[in-house]
PDB file of N, CA and C in Angstrom:
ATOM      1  N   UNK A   1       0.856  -1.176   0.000  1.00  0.00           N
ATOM      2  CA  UNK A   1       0.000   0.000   0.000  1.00  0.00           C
ATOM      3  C   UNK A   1       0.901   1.238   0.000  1.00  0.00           C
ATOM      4  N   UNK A   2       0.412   1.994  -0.891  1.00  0.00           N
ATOM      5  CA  UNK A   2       1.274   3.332  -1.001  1.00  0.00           C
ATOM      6  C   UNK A   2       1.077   4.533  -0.434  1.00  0.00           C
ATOM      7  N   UNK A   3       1.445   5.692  -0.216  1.00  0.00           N
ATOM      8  CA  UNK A   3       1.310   6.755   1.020  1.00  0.00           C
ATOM      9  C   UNK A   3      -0.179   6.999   0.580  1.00  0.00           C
ATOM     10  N   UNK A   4      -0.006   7.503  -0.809  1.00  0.00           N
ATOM     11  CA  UNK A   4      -1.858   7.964  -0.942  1.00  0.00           C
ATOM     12  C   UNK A   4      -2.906   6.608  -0.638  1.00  0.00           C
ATOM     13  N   UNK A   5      -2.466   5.378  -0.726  1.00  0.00           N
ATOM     14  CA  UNK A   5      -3.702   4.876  -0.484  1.00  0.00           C
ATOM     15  C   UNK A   5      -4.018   4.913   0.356  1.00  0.00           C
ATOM     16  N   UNK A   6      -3.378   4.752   1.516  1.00  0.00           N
ATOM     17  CA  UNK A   6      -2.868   4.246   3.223  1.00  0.00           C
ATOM     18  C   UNK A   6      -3.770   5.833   3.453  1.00  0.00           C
ATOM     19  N   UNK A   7      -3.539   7.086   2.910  1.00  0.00           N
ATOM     20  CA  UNK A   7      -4.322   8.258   3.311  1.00  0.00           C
ATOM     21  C   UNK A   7      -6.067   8.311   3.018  1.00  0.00           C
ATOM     22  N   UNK A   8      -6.265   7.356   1.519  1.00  0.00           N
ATOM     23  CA  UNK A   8      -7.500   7.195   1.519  1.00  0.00           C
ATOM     24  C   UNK A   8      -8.613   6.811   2.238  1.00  0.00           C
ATOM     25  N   UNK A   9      -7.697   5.429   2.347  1.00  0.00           N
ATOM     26  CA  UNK A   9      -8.190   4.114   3.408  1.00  0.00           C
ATOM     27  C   UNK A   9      -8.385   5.220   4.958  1.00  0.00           C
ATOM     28  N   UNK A  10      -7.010   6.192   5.616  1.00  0.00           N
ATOM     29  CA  UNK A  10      -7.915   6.651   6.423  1.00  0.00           C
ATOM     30  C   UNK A  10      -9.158   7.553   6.410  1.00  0.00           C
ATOM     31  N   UNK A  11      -9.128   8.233   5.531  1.00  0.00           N
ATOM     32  CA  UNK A  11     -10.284   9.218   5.564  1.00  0.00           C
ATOM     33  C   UNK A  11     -11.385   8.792   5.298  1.00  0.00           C
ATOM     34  N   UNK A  12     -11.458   7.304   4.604  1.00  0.00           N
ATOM     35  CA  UNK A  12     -12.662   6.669   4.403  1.00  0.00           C
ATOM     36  C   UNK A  12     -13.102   6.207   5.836  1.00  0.00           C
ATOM     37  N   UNK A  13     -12.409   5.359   6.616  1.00  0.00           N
ATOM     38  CA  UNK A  13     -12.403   5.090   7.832  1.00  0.00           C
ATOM     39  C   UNK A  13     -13.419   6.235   8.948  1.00  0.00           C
ATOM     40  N   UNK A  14     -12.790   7.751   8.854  1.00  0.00           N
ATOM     41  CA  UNK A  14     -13.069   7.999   9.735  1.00  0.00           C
ATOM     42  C   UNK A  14     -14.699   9.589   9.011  1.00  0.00           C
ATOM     43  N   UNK A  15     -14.471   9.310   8.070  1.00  0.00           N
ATOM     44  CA  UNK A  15     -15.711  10.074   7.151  1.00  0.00           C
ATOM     45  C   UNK A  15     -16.892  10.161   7.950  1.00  0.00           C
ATOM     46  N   UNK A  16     -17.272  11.185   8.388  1.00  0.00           N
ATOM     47  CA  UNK A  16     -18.501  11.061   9.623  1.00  0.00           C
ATOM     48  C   UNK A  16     -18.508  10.376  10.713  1.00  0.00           C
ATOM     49  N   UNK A  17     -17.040  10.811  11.028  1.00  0.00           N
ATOM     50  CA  UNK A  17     -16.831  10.290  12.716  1.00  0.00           C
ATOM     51  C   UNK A  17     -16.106  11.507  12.989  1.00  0.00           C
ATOM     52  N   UNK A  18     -16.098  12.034  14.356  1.00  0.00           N
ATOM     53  CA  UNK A  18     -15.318  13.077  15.401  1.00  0.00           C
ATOM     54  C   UNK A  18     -13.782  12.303  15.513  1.00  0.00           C
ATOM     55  N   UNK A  19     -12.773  12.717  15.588  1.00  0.00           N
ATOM     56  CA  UNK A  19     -11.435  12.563  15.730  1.00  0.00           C
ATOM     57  C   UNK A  19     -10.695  12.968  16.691  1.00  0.00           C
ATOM     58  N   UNK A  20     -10.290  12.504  17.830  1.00  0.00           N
ATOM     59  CA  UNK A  20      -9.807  13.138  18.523  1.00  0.00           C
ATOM     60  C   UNK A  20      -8.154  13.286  18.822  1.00  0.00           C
ATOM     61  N   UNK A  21      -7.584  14.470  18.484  1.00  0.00           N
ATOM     62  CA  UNK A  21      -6.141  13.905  18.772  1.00  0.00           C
ATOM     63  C   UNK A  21      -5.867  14.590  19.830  1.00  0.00           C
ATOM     64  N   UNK A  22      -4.556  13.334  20.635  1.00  0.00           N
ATOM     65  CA  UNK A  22      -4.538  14.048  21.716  1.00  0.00           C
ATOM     66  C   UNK A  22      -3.131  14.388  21.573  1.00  0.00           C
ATOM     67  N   UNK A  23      -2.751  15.322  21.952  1.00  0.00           N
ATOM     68  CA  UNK A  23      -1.475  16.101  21.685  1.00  0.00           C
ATOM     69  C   UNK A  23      -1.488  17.006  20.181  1.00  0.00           C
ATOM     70  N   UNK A  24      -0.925  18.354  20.519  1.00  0.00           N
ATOM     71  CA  UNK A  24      -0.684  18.626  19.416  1.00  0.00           C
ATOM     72  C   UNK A  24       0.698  19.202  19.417  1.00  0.00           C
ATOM     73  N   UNK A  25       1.874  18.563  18.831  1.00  0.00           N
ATOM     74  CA  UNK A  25       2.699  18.989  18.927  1.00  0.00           C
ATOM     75  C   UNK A  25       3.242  18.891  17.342  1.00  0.00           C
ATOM     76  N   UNK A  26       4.300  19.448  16.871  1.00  0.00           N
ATOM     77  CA  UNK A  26       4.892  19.852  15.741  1.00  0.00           C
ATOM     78  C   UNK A  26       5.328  18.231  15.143  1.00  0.00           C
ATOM     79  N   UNK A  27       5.589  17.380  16.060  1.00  0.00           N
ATOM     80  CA  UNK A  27       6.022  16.377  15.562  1.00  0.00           C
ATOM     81  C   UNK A  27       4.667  14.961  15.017  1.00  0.00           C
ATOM     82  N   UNK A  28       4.081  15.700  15.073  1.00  0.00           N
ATOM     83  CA  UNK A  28       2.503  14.628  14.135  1.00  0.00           C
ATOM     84  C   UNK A  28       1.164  15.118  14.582  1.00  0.00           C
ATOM     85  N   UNK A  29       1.007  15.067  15.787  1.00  0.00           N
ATOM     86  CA  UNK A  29      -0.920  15.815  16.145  1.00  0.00           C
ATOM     87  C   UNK A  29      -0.793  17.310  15.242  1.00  0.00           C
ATOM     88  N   UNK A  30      -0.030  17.618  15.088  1.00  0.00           N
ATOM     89  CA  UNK A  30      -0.742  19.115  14.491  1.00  0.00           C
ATOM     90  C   UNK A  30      -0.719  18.985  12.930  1.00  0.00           C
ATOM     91  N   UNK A  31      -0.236  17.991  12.201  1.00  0.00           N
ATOM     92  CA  UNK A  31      -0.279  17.814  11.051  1.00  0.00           C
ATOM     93  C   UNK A  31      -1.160  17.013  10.907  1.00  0.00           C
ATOM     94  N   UNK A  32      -1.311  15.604  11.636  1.00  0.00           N
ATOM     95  CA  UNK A  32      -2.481  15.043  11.178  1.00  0.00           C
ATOM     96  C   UNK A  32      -3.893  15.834  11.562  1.00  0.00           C
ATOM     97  N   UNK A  33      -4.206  16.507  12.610  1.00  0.00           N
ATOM     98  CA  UNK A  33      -4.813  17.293  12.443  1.00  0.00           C
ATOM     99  C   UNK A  33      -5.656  18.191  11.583  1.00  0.00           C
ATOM    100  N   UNK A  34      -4.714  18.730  10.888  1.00  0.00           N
ATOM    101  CA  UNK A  34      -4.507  19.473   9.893  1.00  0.00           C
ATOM    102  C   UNK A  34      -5.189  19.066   8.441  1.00  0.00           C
ATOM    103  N   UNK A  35      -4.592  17.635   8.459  1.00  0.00           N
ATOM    104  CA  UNK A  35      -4.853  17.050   7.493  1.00  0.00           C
ATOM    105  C   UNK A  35      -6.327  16.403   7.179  1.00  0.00           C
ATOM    106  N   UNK A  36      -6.754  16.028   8.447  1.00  0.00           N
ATOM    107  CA  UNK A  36      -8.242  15.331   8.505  1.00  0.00           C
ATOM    108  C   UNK A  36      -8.455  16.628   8.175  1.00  0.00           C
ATOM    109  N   UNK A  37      -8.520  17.531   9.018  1.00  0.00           N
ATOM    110  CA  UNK A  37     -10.069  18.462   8.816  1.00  0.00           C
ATOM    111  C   UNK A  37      -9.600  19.388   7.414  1.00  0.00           C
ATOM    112  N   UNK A  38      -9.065  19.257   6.940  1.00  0.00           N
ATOM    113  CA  UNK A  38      -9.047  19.903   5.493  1.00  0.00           C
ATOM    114  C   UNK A  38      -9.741  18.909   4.512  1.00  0.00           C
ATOM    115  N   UNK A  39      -9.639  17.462   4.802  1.00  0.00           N
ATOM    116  CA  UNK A  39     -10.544  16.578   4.106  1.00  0.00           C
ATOM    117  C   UNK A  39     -11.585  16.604   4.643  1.00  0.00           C
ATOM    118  N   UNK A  40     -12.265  17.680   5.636  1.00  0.00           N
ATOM    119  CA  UNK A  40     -14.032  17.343   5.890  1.00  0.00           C
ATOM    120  C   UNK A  40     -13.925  16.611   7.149  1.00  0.00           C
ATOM    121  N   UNK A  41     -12.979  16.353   7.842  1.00  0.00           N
ATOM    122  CA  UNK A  41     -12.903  15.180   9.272  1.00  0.00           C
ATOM    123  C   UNK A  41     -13.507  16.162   9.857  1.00  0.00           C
ATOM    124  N   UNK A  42     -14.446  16.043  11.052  1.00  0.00           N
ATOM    125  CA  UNK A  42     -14.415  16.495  12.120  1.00  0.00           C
ATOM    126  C   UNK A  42     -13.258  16.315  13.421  1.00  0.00           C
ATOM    127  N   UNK A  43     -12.625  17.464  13.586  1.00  0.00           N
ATOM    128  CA  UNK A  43     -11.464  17.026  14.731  1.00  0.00           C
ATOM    129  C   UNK A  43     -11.235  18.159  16.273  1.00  0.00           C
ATOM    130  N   UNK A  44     -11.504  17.074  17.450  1.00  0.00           N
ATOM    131  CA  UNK A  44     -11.080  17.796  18.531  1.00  0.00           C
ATOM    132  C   UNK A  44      -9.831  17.583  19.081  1.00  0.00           C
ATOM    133  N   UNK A  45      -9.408  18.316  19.533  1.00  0.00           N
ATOM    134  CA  UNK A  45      -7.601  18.537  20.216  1.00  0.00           C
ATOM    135  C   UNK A  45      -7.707  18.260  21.745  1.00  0.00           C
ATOM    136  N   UNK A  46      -7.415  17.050  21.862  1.00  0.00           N
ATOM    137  CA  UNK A  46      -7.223  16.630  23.952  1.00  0.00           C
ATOM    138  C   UNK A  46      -6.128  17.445  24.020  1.00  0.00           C
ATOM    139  N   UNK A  47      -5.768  18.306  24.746  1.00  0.00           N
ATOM    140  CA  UNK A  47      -4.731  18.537  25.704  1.00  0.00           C
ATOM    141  C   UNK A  47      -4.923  18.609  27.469  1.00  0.00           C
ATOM    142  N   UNK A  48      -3.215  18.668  27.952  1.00  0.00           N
ATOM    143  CA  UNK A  48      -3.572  18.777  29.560  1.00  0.00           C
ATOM    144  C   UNK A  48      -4.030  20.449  29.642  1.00  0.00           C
ATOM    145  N   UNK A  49      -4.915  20.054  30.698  1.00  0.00           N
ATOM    146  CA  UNK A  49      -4.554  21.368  31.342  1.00  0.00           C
ATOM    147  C   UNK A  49      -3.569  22.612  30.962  1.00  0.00           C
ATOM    148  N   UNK A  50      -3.096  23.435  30.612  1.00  0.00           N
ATOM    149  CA  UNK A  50      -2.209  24.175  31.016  1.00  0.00           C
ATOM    150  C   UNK A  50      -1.075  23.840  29.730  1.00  0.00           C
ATOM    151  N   UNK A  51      -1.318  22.915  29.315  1.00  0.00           N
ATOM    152  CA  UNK A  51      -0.532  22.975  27.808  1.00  0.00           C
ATOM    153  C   UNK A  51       0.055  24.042  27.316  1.00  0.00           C
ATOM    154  N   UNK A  52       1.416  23.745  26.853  1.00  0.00           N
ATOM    155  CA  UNK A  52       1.686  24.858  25.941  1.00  0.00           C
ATOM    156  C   UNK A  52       1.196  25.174  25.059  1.00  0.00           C
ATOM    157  N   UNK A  53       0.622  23.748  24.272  1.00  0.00           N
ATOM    158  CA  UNK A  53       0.225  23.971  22.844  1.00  0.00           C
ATOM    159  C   UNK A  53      -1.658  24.391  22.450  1.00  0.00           C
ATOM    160  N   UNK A  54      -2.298  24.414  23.616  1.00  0.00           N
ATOM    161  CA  UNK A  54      -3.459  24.994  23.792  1.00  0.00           C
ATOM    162  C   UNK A  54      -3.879  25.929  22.771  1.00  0.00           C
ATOM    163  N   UNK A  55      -3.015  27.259  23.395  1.00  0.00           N
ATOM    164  CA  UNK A  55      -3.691  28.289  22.567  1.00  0.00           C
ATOM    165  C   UNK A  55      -3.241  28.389  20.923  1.00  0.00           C
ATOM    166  N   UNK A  56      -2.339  27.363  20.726  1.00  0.00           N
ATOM    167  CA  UNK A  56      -1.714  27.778  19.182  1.00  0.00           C
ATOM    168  C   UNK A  56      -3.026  26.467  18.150  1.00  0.00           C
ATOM    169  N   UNK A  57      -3.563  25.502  19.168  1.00  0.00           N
ATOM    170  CA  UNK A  57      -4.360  24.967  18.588  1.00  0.00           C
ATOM    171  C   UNK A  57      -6.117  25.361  18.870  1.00  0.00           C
ATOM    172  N   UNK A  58      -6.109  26.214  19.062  1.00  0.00           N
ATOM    173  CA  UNK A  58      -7.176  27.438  19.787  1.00  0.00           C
ATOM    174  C   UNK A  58      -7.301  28.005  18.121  1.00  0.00           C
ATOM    175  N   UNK A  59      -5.708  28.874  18.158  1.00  0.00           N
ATOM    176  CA  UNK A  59      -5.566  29.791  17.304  1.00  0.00           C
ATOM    177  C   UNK A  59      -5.583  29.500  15.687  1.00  0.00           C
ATOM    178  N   UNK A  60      -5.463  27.762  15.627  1.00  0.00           N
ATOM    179  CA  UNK A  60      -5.560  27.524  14.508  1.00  0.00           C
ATOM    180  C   UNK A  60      -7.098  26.757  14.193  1.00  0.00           C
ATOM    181  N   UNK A  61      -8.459  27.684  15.759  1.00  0.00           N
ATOM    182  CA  UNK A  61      -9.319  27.237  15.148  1.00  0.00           C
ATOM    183  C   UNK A  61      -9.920  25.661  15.442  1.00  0.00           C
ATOM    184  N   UNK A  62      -9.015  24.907  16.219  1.00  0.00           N
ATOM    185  CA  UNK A  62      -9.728  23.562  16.404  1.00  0.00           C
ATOM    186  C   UNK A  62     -10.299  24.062  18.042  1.00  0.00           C
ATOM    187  N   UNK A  63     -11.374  22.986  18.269  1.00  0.00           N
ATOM    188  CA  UNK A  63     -12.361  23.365  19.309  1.00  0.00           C
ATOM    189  C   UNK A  63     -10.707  22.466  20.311  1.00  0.00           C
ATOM    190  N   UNK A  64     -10.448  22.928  21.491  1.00  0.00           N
ATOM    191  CA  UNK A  64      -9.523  22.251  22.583  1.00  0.00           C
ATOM    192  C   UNK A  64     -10.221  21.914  23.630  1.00  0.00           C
ATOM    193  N   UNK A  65     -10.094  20.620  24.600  1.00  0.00           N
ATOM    194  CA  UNK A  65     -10.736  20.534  25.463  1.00  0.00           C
ATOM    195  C   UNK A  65      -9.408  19.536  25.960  1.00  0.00           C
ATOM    196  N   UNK A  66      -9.908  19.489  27.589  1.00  0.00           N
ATOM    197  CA  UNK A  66      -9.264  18.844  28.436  1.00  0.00           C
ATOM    198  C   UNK A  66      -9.279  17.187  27.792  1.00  0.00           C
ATOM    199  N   UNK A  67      -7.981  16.141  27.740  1.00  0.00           N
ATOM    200  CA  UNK A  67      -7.707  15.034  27.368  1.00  0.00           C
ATOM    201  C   UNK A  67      -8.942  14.171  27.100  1.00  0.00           C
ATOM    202  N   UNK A  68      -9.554  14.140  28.752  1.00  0.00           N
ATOM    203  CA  UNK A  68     -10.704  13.366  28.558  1.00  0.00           C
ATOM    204  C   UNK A  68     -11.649  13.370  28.178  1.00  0.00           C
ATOM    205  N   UNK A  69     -12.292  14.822  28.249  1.00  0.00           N
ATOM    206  CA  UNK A  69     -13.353  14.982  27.569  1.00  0.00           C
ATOM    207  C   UNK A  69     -13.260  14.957  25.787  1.00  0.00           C
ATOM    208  N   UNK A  70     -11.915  15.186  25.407  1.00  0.00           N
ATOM    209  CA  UNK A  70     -12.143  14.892  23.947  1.00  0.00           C
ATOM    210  C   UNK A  70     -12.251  13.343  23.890  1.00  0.00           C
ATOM    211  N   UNK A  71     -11.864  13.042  24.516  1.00  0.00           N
ATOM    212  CA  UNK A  71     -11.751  11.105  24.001  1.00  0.00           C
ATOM    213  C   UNK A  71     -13.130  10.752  24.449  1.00  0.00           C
ATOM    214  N   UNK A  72     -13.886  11.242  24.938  1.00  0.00           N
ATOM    215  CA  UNK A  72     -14.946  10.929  25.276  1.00  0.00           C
ATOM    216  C   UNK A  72     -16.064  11.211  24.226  1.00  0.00           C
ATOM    217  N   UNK A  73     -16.002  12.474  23.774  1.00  0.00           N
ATOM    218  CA  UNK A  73     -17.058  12.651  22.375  1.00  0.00           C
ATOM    219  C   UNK A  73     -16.636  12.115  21.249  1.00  0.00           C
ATOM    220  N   UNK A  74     -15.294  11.878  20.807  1.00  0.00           N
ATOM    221  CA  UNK A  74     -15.112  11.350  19.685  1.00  0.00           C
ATOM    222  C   UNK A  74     -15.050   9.739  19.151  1.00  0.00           C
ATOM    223  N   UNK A  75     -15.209   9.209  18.366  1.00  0.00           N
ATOM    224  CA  UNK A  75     -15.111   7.773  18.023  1.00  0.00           C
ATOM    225  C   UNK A  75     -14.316   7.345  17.749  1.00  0.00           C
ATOM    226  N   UNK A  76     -12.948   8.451  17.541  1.00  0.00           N
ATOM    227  CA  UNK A  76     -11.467   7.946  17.658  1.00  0.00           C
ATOM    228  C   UNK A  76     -10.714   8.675  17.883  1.00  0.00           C
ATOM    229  N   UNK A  77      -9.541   7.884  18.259  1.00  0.00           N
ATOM    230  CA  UNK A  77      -8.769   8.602  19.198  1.00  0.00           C
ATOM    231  C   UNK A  77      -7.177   8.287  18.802  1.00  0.00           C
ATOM    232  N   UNK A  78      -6.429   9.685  18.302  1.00  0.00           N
ATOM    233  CA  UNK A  78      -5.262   9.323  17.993  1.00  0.00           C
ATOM    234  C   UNK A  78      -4.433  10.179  18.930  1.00  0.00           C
ATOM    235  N   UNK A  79      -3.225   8.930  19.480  1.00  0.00           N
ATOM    236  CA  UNK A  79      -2.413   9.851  20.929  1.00  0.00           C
ATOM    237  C   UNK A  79      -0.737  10.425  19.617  1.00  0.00           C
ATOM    238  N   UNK A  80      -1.053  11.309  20.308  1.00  0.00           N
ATOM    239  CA  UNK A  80       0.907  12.059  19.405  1.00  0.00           C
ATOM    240  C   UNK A  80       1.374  12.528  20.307  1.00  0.00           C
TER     241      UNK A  80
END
């Protein structure tokens, strides 16, 4: 399977499901991120408390909520 299919296969997967990633840091949650909801994903951002990366994923517009409560509304859950 090749990079684009492996990308198809996910977005088919998660096509009218909530996404939740938890972490957003430079090294994958903020790109995959990025990437679902430009294909139409719905996506929420778990962080702790007090995160650094809070307000920059605020600022880019994704709804942020405390760890658990995102894993809790969404139907999947990717940790970065």
């Amino acid at each position: 399977m090749n990079d684009r299919e492996f990308k198809q296969m996910i977005l088919k997967c998660y096509r009218k499901k909530t996404v939740a990633i938890l972490g957003y840091h430079d090294n994958g949650g903020q790109q995959r991120a990025h990437f679902l909801r430009s294909h139409g994903i719905d996506v929420v951002i778990g962080l702790r408390i007090g995160d650094e990366n809070w307000e920059l994923a605020a600022k880019d517009g994704f709804t942020v909520l405390p760890v658990w409560e995102a894993a809790e509304i969404a139907q999947v859950a990717q940790v970065w």
